[in-house]
N, C-alpha and C. Protein backbone atom coordinates (compact mmCIF):
# COMPACT_ATOMS: atom_id res chain seq x y z
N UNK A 1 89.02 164.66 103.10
CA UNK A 1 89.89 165.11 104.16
C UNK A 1 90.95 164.04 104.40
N UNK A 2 92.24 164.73 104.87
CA UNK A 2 93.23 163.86 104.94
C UNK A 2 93.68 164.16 106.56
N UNK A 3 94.40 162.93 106.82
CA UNK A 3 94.85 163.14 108.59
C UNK A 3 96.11 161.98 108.36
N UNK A 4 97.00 162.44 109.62
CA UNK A 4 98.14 161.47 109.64
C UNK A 4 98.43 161.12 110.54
N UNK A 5 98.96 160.44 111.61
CA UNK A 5 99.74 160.13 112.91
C UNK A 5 100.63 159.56 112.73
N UNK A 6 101.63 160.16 113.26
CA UNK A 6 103.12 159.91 113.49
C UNK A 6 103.30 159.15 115.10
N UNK A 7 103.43 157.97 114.81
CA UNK A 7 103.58 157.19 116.16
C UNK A 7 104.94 156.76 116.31
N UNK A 8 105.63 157.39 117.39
CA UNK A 8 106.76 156.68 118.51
C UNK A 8 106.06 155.28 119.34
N UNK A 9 106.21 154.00 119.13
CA UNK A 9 105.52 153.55 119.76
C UNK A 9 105.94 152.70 121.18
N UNK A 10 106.97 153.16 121.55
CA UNK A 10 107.79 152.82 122.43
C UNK A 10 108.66 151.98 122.74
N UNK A 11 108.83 151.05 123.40
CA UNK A 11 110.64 149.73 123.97
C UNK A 11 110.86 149.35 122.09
N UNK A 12 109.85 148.82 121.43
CA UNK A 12 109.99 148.57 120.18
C UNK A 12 110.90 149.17 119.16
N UNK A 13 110.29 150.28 119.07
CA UNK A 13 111.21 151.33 118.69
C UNK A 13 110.86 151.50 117.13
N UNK A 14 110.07 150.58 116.73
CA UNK A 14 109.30 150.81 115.38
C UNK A 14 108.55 152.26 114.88
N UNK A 15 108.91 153.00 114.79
CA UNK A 15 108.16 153.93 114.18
C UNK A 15 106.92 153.80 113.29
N UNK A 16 105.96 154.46 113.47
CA UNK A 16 105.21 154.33 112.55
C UNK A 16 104.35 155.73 112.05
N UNK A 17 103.71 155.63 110.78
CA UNK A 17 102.88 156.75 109.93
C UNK A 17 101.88 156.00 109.78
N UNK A 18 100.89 156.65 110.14
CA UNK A 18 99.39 156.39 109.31
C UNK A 18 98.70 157.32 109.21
N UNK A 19 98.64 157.43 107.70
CA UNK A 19 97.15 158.49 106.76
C UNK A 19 96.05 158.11 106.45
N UNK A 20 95.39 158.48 106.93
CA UNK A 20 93.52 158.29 106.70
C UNK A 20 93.27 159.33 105.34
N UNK A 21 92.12 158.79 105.04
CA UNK A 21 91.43 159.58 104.20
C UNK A 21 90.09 159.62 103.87
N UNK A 22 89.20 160.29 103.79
CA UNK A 22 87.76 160.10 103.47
C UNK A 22 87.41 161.06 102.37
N UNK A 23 86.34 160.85 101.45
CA UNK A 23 86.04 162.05 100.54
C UNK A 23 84.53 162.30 101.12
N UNK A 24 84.18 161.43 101.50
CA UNK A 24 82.44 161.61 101.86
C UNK A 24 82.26 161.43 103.34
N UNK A 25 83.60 161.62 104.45
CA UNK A 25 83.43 161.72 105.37
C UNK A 25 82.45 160.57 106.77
N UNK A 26 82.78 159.40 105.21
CA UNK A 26 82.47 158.20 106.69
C UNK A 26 83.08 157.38 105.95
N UNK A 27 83.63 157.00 104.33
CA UNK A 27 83.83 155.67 104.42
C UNK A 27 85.83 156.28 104.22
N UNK A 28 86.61 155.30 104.57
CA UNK A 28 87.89 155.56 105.13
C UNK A 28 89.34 154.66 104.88
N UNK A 29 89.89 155.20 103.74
CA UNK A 29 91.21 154.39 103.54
C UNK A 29 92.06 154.59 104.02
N UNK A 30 93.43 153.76 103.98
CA UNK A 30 94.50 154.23 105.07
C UNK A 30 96.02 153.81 104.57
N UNK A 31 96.35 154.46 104.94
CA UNK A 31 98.14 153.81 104.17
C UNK A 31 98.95 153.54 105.66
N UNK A 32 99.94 152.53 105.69
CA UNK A 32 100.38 152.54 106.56
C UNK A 32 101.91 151.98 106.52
N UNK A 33 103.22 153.13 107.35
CA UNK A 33 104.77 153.01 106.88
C UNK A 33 105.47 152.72 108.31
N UNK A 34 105.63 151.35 108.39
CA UNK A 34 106.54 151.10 109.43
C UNK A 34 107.61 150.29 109.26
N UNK A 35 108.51 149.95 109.78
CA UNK A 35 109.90 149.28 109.99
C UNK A 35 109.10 148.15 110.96
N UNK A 36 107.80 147.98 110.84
CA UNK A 36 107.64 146.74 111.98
C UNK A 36 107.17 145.85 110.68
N UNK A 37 107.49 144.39 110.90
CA UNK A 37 106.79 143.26 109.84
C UNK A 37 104.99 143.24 110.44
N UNK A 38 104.64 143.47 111.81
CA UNK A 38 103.05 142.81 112.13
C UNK A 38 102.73 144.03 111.88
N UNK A 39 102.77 145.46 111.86
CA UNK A 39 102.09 146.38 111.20
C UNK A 39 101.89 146.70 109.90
N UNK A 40 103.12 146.21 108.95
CA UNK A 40 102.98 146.16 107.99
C UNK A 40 101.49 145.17 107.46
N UNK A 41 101.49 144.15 108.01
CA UNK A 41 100.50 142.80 107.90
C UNK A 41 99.43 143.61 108.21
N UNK A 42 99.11 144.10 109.49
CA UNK A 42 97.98 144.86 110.17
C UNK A 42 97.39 145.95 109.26
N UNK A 43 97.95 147.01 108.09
CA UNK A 43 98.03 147.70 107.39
C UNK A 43 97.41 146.68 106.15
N UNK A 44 97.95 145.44 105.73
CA UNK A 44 96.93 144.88 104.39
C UNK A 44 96.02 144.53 104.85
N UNK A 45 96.00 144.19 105.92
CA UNK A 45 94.38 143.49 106.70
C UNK A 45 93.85 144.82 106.42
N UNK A 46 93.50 145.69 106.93
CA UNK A 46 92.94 147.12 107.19
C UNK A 46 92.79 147.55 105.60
N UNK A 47 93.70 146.91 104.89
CA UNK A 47 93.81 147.62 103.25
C UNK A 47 92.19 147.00 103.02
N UNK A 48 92.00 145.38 103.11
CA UNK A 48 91.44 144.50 102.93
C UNK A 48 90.38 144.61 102.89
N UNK A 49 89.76 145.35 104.05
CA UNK A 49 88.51 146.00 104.16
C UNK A 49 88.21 147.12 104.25
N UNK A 50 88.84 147.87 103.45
CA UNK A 50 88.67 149.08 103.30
C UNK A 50 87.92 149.22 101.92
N UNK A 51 87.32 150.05 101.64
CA UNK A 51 87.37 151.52 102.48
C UNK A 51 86.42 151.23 103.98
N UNK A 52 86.78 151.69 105.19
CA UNK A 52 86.40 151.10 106.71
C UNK A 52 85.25 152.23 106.82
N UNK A 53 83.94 152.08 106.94
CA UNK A 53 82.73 152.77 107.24
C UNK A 53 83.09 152.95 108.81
N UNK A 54 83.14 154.85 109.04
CA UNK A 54 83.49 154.94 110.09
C UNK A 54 82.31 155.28 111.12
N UNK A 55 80.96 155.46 110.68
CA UNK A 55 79.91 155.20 111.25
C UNK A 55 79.67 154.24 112.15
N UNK A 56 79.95 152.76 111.16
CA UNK A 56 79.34 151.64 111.70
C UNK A 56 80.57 151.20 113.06
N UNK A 57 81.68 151.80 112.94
CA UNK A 57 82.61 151.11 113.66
C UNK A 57 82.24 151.65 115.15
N UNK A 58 80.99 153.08 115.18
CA UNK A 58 80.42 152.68 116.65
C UNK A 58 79.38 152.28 117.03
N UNK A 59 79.08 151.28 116.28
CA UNK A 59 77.96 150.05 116.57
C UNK A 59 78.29 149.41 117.49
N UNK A 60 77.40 148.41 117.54
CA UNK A 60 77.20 147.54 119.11
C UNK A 60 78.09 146.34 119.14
N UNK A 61 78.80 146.06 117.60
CA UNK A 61 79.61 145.25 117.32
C UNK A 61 80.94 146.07 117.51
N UNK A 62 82.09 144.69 117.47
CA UNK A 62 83.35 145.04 117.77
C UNK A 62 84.05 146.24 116.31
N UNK A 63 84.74 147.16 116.87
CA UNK A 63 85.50 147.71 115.54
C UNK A 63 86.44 147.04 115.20
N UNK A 64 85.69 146.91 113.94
CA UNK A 64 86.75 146.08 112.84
C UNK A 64 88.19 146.05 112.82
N UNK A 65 88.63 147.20 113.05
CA UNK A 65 90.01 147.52 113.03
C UNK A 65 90.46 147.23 114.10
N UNK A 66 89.70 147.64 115.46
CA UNK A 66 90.54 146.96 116.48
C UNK A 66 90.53 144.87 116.65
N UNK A 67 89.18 144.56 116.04
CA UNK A 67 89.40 143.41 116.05
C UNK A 67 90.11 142.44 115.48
N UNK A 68 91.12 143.05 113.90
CA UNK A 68 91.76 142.98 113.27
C UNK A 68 93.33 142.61 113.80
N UNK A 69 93.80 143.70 114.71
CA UNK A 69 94.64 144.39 115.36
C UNK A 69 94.90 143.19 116.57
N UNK A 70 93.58 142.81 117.50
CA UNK A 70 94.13 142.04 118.39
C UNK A 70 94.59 140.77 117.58
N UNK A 71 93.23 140.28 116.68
CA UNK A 71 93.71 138.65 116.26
C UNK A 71 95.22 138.64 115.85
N UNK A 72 95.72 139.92 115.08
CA UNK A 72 96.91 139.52 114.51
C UNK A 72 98.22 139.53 115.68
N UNK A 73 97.79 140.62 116.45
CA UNK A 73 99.00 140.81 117.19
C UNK A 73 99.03 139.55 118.20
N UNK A 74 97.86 139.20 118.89
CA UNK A 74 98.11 137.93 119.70
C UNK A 74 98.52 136.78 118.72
N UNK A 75 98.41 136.40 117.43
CA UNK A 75 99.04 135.37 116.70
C UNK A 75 100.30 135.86 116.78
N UNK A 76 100.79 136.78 116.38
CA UNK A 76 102.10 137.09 115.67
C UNK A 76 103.29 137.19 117.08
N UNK A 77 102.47 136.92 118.43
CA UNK A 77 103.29 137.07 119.51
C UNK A 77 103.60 138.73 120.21
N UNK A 78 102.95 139.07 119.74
CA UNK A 78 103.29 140.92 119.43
C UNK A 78 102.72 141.32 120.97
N UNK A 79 102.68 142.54 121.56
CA UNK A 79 102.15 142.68 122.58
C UNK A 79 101.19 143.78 122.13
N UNK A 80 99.85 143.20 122.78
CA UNK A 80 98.40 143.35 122.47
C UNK A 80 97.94 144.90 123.18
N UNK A 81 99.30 145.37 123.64
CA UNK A 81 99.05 146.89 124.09
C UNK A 81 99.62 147.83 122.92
N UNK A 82 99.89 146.97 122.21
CA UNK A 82 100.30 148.42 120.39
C UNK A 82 99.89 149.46 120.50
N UNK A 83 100.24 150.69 120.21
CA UNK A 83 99.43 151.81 120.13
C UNK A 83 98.54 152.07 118.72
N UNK A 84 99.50 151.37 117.83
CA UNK A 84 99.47 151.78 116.48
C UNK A 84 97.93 151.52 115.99
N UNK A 85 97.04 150.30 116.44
CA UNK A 85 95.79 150.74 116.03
C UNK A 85 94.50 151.54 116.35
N UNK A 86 95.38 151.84 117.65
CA UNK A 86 94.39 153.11 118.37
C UNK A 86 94.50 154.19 117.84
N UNK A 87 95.63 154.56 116.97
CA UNK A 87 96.34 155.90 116.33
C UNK A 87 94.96 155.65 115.51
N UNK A 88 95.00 154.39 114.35
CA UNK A 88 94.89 154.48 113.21
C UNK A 88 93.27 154.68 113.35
N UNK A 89 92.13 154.35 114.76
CA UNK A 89 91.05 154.60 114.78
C UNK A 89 90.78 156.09 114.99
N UNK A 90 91.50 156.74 115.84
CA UNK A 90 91.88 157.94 116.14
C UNK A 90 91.82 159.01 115.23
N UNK A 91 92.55 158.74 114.02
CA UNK A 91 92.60 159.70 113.10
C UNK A 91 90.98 159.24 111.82
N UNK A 92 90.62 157.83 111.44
CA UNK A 92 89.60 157.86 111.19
C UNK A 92 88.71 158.25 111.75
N UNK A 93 88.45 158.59 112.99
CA UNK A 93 87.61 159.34 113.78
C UNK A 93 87.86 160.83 113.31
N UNK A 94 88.67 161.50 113.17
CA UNK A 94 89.20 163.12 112.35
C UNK A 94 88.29 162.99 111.35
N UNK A 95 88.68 161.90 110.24
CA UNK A 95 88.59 162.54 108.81
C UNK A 95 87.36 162.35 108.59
N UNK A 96 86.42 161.44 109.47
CA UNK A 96 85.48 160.86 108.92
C UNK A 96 84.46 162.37 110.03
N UNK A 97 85.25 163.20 110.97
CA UNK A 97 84.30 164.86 111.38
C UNK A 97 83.82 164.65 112.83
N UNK A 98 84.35 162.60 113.63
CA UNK A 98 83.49 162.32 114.47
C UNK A 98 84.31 162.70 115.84
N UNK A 99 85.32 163.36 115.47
CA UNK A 99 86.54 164.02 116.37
C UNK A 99 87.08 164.96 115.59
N UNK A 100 88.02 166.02 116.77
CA UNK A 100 88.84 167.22 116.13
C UNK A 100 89.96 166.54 116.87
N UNK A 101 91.10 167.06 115.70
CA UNK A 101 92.37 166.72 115.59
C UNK A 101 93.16 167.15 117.05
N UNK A 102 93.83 166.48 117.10
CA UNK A 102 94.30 167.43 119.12
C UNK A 102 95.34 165.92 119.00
N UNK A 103 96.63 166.54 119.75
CA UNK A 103 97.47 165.34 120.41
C UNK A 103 97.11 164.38 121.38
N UNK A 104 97.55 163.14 121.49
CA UNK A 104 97.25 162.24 122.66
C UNK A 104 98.45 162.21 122.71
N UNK A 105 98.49 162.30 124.56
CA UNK A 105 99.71 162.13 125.13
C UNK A 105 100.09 160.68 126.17
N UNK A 106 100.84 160.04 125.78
CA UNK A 106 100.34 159.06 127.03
C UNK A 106 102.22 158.92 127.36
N UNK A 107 102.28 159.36 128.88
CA UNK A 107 103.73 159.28 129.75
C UNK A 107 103.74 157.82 130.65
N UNK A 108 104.38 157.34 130.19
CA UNK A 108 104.54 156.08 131.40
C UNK A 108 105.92 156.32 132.37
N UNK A 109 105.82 156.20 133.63
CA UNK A 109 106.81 156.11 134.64
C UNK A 109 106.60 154.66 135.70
N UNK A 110 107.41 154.13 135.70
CA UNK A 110 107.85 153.25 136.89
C UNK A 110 107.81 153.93 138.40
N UNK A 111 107.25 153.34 139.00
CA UNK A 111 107.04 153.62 140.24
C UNK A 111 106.98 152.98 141.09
């Protein structure tokens, strides 16, 4: 099974794509196309250990991918509210059957 997210990720303005994929429905590769340099990085890390067992990532230990995600973005100066690796757990959650596909919406307003 294949899945994709198309992320607007906001003030940034980086766009991003990420495709999951599973054939046996837990273990999980991913491609990832942005105009940002720390996602691009975040994307070989994630290459790195892939294929990502999407079972284990709800163990009692941290998910890999998100733990991936903070170390780099707090080095790289980046702000540690990214959306982009919540997308990318999001849709491994799809392919790997442990979620159905549906939009996330998230509106921010000043108030």
């Amino acid at each position: 099974m294949k899945a994709k997210a198309e992320i607007d990720p906001g003030i940034c303005g980086f766009k991003t794509v990420v495709t999951a994929e599973s054939e046996d429905g837990r273990n999980v590769t991913f491609n990832f196309t942005s105009g940002c340099e720390t996602i691009k990085k975040y994307g070989d890390q994630i290459n790195a250990i892939s294929p990502v067992d999407a079972i284990m990532t709800l163990g009692p230990n941290e998910n890999p991918m998100l733990l991936e995600a903070r170390k780099l973005l707090q080095t790289a100066g980046c702000c540690d509210a990214c959306v982009v690796p919540a997308a990318a757990v999001k849709i491994m959650h799809i392919v790997s059957g442990m979620a159905i596909p549906r939009d996330v919406t998230l509106t921010i307003t000043k108030e």
